[in-house]
ModelCIF file with pLDDT and N, C-alpha, C, O atoms, coordinates in Angstrom:
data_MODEL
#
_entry.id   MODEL 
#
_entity.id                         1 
_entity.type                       polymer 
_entity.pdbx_number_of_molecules   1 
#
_entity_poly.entity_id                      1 
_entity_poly.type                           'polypeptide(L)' 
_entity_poly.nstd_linkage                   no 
_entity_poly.nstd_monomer                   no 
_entity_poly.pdbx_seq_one_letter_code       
;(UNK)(UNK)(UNK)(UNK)(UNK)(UNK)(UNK)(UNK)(UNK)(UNK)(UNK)(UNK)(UNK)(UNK)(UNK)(UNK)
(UNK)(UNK)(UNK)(UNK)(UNK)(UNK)(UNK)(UNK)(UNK)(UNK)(UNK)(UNK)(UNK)(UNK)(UNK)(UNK)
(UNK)(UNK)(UNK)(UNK)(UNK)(UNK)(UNK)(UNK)(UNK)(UNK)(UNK)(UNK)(UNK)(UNK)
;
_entity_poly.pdbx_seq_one_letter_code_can   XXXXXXXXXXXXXXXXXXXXXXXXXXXXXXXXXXXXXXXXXXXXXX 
_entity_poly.pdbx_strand_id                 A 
#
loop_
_entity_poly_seq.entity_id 
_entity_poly_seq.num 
_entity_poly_seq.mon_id 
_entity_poly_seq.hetero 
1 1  UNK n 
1 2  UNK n 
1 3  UNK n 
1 4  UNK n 
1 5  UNK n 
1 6  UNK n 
1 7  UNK n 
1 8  UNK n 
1 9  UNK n 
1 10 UNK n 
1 11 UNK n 
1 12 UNK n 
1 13 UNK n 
1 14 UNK n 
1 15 UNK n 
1 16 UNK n 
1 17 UNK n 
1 18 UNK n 
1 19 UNK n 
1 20 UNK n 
1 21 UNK n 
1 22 UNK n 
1 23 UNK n 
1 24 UNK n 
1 25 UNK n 
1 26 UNK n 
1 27 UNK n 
1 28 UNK n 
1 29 UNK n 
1 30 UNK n 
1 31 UNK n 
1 32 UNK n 
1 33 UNK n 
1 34 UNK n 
1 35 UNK n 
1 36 UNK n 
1 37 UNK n 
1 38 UNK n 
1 39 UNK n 
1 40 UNK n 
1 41 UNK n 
1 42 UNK n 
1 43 UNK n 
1 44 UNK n 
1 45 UNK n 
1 46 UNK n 
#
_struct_asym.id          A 
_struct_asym.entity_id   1 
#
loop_
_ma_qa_metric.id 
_ma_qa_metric.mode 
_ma_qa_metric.name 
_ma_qa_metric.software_group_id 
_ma_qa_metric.type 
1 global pLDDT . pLDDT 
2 local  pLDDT . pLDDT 
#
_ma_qa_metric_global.metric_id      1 
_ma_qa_metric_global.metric_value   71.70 
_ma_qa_metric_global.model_id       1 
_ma_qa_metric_global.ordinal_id     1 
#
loop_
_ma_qa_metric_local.label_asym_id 
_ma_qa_metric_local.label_comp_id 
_ma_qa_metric_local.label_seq_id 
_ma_qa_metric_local.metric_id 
_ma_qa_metric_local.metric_value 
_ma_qa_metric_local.model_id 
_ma_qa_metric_local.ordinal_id 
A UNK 1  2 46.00 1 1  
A UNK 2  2 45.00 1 2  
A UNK 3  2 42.00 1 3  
A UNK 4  2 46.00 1 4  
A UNK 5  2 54.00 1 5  
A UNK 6  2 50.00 1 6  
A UNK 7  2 48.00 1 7  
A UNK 8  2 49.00 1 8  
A UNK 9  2 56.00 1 9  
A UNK 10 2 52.00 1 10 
A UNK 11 2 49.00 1 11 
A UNK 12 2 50.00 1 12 
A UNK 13 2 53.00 1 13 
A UNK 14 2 49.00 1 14 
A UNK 15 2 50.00 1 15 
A UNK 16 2 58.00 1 16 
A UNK 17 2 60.00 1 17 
A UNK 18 2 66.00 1 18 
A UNK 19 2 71.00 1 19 
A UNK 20 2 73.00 1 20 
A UNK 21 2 76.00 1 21 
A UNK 22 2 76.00 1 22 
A UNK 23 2 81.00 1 23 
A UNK 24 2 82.00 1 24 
A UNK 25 2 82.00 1 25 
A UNK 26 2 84.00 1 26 
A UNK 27 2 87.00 1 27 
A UNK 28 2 89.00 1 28 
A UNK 29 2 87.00 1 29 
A UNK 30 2 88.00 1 30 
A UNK 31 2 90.00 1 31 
A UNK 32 2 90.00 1 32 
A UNK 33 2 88.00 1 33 
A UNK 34 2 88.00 1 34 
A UNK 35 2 88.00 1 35 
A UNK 36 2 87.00 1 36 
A UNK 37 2 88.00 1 37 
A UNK 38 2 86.00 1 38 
A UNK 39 2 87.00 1 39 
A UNK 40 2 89.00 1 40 
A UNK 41 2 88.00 1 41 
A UNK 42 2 87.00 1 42 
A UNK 43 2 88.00 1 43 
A UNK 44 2 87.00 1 44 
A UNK 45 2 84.00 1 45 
A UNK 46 2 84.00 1 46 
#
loop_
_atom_site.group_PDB 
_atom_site.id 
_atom_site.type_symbol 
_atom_site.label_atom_id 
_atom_site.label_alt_id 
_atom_site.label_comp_id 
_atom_site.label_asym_id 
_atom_site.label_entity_id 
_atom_site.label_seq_id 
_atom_site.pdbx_PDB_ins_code 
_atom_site.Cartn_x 
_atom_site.Cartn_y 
_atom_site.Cartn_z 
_atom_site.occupancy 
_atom_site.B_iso_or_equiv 
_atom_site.pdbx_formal_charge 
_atom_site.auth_seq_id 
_atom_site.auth_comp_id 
_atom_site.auth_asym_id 
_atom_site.auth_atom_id 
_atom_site.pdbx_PDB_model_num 
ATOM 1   N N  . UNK A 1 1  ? 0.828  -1.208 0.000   1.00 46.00 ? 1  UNK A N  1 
ATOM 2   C CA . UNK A 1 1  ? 0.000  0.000  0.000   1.00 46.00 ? 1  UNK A CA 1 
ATOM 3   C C  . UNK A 1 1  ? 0.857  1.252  0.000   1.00 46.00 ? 1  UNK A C  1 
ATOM 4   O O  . UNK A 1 1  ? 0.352  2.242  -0.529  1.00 46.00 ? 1  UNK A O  1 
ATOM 5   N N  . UNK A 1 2  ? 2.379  1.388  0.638   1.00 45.00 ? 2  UNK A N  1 
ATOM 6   C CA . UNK A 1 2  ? 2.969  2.340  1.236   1.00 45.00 ? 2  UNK A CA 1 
ATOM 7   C C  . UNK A 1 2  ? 3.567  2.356  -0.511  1.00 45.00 ? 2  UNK A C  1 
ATOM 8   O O  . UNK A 1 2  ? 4.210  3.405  -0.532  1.00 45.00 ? 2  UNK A O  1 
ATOM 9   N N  . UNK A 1 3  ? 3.644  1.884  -1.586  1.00 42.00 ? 3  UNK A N  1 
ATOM 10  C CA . UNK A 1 3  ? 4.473  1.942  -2.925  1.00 42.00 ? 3  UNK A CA 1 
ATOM 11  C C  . UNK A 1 3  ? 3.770  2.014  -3.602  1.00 42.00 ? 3  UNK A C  1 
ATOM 12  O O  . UNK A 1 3  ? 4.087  2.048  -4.791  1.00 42.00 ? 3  UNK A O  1 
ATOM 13  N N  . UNK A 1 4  ? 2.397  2.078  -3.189  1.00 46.00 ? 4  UNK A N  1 
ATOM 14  C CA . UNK A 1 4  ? 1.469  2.431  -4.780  1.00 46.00 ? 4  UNK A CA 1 
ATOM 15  C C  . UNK A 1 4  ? 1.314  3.876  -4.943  1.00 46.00 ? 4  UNK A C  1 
ATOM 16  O O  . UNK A 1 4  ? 0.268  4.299  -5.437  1.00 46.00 ? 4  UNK A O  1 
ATOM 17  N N  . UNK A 1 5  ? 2.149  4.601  -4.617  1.00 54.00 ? 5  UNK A N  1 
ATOM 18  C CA . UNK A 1 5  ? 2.213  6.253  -4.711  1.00 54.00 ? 5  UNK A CA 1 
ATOM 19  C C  . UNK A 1 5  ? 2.503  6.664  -5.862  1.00 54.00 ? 5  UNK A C  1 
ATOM 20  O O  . UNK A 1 5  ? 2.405  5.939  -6.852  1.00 54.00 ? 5  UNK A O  1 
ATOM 21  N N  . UNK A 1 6  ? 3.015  8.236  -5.916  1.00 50.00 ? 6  UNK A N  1 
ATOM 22  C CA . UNK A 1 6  ? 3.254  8.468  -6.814  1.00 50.00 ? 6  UNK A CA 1 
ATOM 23  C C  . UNK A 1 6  ? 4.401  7.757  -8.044  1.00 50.00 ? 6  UNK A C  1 
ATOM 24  O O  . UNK A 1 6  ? 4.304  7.393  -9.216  1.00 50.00 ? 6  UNK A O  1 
ATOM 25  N N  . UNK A 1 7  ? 5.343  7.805  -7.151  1.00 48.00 ? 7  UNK A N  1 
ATOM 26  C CA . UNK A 1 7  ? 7.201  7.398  -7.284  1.00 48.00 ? 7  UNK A CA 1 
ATOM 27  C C  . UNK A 1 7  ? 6.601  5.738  -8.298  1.00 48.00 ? 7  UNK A C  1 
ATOM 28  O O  . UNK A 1 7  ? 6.603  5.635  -9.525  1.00 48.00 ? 7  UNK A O  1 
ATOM 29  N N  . UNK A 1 8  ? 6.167  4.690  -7.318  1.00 49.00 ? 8  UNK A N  1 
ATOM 30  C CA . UNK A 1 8  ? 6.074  3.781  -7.967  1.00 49.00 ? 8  UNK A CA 1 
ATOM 31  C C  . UNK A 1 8  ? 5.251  3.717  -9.556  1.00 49.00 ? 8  UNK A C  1 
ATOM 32  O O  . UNK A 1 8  ? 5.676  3.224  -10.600 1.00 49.00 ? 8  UNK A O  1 
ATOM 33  N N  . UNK A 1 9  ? 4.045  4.350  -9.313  1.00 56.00 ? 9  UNK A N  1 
ATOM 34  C CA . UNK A 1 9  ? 3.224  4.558  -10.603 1.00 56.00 ? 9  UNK A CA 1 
ATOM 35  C C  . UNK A 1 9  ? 4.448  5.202  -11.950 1.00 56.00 ? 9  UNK A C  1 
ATOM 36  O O  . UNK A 1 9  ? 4.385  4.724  -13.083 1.00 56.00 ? 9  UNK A O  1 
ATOM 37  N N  . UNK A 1 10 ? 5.397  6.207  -11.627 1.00 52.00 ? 10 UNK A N  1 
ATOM 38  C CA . UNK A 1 10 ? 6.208  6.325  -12.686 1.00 52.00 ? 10 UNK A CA 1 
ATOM 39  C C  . UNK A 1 10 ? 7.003  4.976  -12.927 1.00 52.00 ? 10 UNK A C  1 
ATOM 40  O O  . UNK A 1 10 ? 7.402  4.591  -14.026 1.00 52.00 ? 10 UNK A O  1 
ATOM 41  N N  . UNK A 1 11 ? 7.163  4.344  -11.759 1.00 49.00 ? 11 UNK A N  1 
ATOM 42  C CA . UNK A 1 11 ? 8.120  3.545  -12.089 1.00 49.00 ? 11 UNK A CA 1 
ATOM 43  C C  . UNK A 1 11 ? 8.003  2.654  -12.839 1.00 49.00 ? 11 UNK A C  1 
ATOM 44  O O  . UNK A 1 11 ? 8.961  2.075  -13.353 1.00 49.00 ? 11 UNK A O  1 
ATOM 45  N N  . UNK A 1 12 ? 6.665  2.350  -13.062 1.00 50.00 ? 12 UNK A N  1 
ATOM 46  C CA . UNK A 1 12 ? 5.866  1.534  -13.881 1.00 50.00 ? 12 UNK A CA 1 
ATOM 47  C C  . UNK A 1 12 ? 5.538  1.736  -15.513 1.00 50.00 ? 12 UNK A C  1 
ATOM 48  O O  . UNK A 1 12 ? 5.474  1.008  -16.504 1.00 50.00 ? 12 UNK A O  1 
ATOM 49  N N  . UNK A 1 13 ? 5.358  3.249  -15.182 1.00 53.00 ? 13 UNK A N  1 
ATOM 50  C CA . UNK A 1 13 ? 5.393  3.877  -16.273 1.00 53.00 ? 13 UNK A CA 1 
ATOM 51  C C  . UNK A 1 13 ? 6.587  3.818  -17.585 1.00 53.00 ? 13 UNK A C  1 
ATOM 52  O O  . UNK A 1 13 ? 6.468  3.864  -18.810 1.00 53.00 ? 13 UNK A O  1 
ATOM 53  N N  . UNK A 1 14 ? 7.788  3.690  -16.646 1.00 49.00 ? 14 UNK A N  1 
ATOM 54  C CA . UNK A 1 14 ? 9.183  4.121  -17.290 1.00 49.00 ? 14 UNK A CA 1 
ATOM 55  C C  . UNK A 1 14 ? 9.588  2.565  -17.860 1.00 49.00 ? 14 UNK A C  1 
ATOM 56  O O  . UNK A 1 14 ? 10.237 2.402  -18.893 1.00 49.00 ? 14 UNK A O  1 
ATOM 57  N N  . UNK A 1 15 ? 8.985  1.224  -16.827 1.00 50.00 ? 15 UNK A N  1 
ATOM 58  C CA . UNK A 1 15 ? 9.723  0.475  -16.566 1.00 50.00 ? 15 UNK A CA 1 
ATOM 59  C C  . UNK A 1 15 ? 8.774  -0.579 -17.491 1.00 50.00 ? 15 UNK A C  1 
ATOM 60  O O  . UNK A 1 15 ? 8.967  -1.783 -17.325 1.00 50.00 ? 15 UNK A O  1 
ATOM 61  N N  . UNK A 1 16 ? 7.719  -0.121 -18.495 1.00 58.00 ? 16 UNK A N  1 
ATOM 62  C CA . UNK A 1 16 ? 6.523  -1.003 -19.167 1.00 58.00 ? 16 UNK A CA 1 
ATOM 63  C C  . UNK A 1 16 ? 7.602  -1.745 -20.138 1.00 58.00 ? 16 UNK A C  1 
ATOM 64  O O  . UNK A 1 16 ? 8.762  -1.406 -20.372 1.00 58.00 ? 16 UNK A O  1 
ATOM 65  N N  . UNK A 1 17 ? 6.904  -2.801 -20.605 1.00 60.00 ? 17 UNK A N  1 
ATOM 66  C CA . UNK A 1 17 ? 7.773  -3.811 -21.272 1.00 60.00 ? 17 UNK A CA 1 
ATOM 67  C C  . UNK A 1 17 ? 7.938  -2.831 -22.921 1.00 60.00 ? 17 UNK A C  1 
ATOM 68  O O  . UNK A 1 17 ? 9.051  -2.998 -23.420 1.00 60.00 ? 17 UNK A O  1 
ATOM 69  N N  . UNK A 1 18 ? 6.982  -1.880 -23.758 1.00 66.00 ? 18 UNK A N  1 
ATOM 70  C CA . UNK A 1 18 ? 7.300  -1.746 -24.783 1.00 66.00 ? 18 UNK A CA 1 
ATOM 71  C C  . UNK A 1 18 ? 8.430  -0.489 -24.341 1.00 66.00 ? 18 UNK A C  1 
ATOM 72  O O  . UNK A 1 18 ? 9.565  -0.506 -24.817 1.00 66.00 ? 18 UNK A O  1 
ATOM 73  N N  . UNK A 1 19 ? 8.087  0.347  -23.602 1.00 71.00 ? 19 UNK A N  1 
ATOM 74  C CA . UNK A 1 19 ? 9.593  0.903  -23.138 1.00 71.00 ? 19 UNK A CA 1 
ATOM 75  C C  . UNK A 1 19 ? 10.888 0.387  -23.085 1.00 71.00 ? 19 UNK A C  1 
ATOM 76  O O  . UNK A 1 19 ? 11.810 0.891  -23.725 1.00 71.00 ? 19 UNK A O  1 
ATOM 77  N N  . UNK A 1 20 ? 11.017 -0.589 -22.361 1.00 73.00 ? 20 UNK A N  1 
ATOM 78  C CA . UNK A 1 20 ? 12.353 -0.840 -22.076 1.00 73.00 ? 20 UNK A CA 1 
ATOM 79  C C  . UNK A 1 20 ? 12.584 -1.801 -23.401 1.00 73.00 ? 20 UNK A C  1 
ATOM 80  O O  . UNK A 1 20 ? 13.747 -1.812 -23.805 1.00 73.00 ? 20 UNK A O  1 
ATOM 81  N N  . UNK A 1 21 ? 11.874 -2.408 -23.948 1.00 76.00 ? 21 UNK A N  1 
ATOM 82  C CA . UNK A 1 21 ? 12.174 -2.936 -25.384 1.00 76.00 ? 21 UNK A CA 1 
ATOM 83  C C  . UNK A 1 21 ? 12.983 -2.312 -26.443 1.00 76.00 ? 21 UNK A C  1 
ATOM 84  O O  . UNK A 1 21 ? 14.102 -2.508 -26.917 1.00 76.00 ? 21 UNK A O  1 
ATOM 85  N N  . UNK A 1 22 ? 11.674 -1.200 -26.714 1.00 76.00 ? 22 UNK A N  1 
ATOM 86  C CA . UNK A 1 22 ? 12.398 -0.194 -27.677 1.00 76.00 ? 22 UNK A CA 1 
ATOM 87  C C  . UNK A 1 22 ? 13.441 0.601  -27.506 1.00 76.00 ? 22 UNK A C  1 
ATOM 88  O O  . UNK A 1 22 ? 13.783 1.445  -28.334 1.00 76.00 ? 22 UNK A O  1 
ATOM 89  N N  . UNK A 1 23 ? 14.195 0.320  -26.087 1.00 81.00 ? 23 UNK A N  1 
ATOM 90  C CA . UNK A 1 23 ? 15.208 0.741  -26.016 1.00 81.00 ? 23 UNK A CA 1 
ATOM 91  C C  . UNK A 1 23 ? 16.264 0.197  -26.046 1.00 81.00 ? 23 UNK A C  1 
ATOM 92  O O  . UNK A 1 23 ? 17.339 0.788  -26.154 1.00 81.00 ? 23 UNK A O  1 
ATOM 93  N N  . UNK A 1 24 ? 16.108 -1.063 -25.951 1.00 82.00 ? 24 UNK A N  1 
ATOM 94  C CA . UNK A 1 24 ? 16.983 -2.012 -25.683 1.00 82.00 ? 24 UNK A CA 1 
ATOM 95  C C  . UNK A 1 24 ? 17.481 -2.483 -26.909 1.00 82.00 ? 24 UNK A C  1 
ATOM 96  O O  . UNK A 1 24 ? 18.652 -2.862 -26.948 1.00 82.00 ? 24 UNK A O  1 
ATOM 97  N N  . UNK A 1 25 ? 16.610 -2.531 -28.161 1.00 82.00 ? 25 UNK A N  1 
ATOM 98  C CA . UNK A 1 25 ? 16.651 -2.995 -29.209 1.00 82.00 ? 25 UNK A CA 1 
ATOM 99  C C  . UNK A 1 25 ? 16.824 -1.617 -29.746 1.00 82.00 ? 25 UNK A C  1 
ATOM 100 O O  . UNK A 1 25 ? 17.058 -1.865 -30.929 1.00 82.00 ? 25 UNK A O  1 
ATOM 101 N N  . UNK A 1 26 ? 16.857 -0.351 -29.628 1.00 84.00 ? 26 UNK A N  1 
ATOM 102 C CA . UNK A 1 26 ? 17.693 0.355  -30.343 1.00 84.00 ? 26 UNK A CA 1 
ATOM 103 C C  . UNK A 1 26 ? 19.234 0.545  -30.165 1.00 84.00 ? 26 UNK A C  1 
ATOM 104 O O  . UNK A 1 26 ? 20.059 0.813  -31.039 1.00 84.00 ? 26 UNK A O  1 
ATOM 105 N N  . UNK A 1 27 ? 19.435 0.339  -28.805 1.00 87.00 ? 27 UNK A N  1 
ATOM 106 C CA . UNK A 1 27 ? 20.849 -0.075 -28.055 1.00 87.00 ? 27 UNK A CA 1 
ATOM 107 C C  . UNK A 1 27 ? 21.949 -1.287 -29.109 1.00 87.00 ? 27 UNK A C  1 
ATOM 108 O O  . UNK A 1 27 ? 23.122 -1.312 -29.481 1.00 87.00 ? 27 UNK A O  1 
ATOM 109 N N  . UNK A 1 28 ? 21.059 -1.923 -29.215 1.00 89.00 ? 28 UNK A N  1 
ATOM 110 C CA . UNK A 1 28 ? 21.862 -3.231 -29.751 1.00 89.00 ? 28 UNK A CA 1 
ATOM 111 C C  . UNK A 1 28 ? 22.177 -2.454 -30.870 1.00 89.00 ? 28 UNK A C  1 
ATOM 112 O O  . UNK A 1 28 ? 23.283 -1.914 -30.861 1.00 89.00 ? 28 UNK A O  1 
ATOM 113 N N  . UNK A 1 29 ? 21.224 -2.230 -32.116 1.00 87.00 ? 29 UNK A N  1 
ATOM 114 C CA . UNK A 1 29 ? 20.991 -1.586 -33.275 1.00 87.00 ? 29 UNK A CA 1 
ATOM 115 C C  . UNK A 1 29 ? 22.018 -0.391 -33.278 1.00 87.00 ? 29 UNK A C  1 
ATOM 116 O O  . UNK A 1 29 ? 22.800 -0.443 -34.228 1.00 87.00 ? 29 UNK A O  1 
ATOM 117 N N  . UNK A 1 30 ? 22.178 0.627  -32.461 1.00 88.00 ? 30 UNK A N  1 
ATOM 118 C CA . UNK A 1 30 ? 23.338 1.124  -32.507 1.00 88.00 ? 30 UNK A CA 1 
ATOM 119 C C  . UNK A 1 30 ? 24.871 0.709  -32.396 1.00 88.00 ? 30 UNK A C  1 
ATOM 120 O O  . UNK A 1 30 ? 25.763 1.266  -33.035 1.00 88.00 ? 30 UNK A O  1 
ATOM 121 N N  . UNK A 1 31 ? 25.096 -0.518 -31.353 1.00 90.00 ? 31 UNK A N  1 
ATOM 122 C CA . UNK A 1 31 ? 26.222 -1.304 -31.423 1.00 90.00 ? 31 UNK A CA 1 
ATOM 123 C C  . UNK A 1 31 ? 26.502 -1.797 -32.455 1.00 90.00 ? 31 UNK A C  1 
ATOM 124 O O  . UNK A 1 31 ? 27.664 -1.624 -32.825 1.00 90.00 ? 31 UNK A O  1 
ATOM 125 N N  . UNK A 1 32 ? 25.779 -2.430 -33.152 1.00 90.00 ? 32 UNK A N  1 
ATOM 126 C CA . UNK A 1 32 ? 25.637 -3.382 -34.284 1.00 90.00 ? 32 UNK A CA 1 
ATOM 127 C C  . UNK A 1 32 ? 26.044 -2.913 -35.473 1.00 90.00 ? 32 UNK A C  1 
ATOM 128 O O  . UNK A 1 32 ? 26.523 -3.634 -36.348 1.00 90.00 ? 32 UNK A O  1 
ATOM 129 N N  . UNK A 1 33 ? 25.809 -1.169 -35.613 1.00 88.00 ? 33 UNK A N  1 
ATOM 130 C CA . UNK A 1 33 ? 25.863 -0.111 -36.900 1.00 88.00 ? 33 UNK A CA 1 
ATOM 131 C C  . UNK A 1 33 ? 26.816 0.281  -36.304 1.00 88.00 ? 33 UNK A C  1 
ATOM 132 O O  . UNK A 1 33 ? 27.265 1.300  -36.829 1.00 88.00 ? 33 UNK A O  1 
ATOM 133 N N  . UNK A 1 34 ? 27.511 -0.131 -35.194 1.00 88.00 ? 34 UNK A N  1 
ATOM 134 C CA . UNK A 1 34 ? 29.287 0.284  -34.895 1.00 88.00 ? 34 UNK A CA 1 
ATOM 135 C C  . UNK A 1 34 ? 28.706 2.020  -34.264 1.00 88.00 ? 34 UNK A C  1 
ATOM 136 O O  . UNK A 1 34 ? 29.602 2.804  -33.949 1.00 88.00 ? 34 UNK A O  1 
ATOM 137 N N  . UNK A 1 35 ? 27.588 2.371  -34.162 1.00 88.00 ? 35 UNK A N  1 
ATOM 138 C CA . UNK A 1 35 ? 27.220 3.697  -33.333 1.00 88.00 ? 35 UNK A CA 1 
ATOM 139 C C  . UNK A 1 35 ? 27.697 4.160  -31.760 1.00 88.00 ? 35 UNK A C  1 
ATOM 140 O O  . UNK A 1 35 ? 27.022 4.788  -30.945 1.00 88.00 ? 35 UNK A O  1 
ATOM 141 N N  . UNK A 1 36 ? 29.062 3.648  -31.610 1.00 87.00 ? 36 UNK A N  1 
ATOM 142 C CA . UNK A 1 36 ? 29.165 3.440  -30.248 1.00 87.00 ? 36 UNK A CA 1 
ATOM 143 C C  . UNK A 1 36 ? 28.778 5.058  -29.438 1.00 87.00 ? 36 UNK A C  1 
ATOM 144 O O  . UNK A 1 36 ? 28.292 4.958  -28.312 1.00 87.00 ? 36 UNK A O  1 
ATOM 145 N N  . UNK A 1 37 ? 28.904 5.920  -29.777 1.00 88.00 ? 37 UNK A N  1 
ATOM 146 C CA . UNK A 1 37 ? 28.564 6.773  -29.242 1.00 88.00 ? 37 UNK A CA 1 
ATOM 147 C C  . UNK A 1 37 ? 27.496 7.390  -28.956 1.00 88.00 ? 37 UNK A C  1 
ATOM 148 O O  . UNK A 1 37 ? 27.195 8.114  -28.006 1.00 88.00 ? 37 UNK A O  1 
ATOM 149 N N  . UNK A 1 38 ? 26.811 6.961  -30.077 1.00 86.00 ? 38 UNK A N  1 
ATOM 150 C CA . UNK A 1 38 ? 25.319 6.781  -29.582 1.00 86.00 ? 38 UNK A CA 1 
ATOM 151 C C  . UNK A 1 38 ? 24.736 6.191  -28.671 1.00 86.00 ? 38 UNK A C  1 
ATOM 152 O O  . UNK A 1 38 ? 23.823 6.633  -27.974 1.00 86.00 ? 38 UNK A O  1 
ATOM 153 N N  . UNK A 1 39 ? 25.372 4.872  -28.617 1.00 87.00 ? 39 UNK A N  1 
ATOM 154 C CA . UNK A 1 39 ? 24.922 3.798  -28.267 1.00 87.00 ? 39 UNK A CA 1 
ATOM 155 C C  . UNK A 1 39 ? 25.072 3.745  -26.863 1.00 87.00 ? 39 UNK A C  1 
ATOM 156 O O  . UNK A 1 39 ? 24.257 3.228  -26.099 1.00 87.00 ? 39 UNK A O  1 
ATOM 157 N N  . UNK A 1 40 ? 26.537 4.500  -26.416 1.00 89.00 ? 40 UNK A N  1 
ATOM 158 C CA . UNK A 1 40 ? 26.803 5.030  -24.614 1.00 89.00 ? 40 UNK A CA 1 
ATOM 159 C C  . UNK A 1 40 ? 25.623 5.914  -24.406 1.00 89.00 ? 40 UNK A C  1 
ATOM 160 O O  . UNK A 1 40 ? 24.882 5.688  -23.449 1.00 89.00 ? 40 UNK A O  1 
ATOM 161 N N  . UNK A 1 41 ? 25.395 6.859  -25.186 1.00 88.00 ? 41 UNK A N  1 
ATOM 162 C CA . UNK A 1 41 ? 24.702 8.472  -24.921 1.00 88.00 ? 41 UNK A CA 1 
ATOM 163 C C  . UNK A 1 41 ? 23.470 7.854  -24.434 1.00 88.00 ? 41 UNK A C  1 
ATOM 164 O O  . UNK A 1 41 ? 22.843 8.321  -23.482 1.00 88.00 ? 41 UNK A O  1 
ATOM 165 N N  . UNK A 1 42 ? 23.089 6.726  -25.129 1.00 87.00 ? 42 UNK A N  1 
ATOM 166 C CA . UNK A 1 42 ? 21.789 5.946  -24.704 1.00 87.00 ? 42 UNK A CA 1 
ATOM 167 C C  . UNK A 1 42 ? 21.500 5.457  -23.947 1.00 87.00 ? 42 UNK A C  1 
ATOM 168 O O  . UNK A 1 42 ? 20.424 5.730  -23.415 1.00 87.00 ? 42 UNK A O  1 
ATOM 169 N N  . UNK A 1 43 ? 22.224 4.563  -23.533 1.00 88.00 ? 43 UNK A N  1 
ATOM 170 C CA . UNK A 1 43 ? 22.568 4.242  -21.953 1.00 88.00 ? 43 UNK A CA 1 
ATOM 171 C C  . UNK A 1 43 ? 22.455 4.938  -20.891 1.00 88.00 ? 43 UNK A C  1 
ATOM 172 O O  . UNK A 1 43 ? 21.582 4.807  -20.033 1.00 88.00 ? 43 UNK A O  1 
ATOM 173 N N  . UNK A 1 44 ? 23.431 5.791  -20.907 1.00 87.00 ? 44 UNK A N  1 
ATOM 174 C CA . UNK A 1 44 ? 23.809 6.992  -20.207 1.00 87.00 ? 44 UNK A CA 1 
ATOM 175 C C  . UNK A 1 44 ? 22.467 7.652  -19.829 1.00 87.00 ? 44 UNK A C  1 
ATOM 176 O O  . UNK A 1 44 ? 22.034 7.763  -18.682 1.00 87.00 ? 44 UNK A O  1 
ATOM 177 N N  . UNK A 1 45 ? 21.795 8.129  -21.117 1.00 84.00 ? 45 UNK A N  1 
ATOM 178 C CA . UNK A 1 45 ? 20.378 8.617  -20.479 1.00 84.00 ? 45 UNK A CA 1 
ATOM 179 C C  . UNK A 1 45 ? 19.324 7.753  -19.840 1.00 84.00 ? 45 UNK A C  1 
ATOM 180 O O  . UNK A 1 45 ? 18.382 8.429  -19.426 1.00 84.00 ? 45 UNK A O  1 
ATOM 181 N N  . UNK A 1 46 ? 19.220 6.641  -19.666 1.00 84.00 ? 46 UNK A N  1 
ATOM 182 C CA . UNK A 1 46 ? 18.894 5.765  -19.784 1.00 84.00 ? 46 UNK A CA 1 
ATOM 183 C C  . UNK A 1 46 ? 18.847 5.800  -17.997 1.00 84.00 ? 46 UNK A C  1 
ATOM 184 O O  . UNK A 1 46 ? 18.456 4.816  -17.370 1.00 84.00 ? 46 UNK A O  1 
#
């Protein structure tokens, strides 16, 4: 009850499976195209 607040509801938000997908799989996709700097910057924000 004490985590269904605000904090958690983003966390849920941030943490949904097509989120972290499409990020994950643009991650690779930048490694892969040798984008390494992208590919940190992404992370990094991440």
């Amino acid at each position: 009850a004490q985590l269904s607040g605000a904090q958690l509801q983003a966390l849920k938000m941030q943490l949904n499976p097509h989120f972290l997908f499409n990020t994950h799989h643009a991650i690779v996709g930048l490694i892969l195209e040798q984008e390494n700097d992208r590919a940190i910057d992404m992370v990094t924000s991440l």
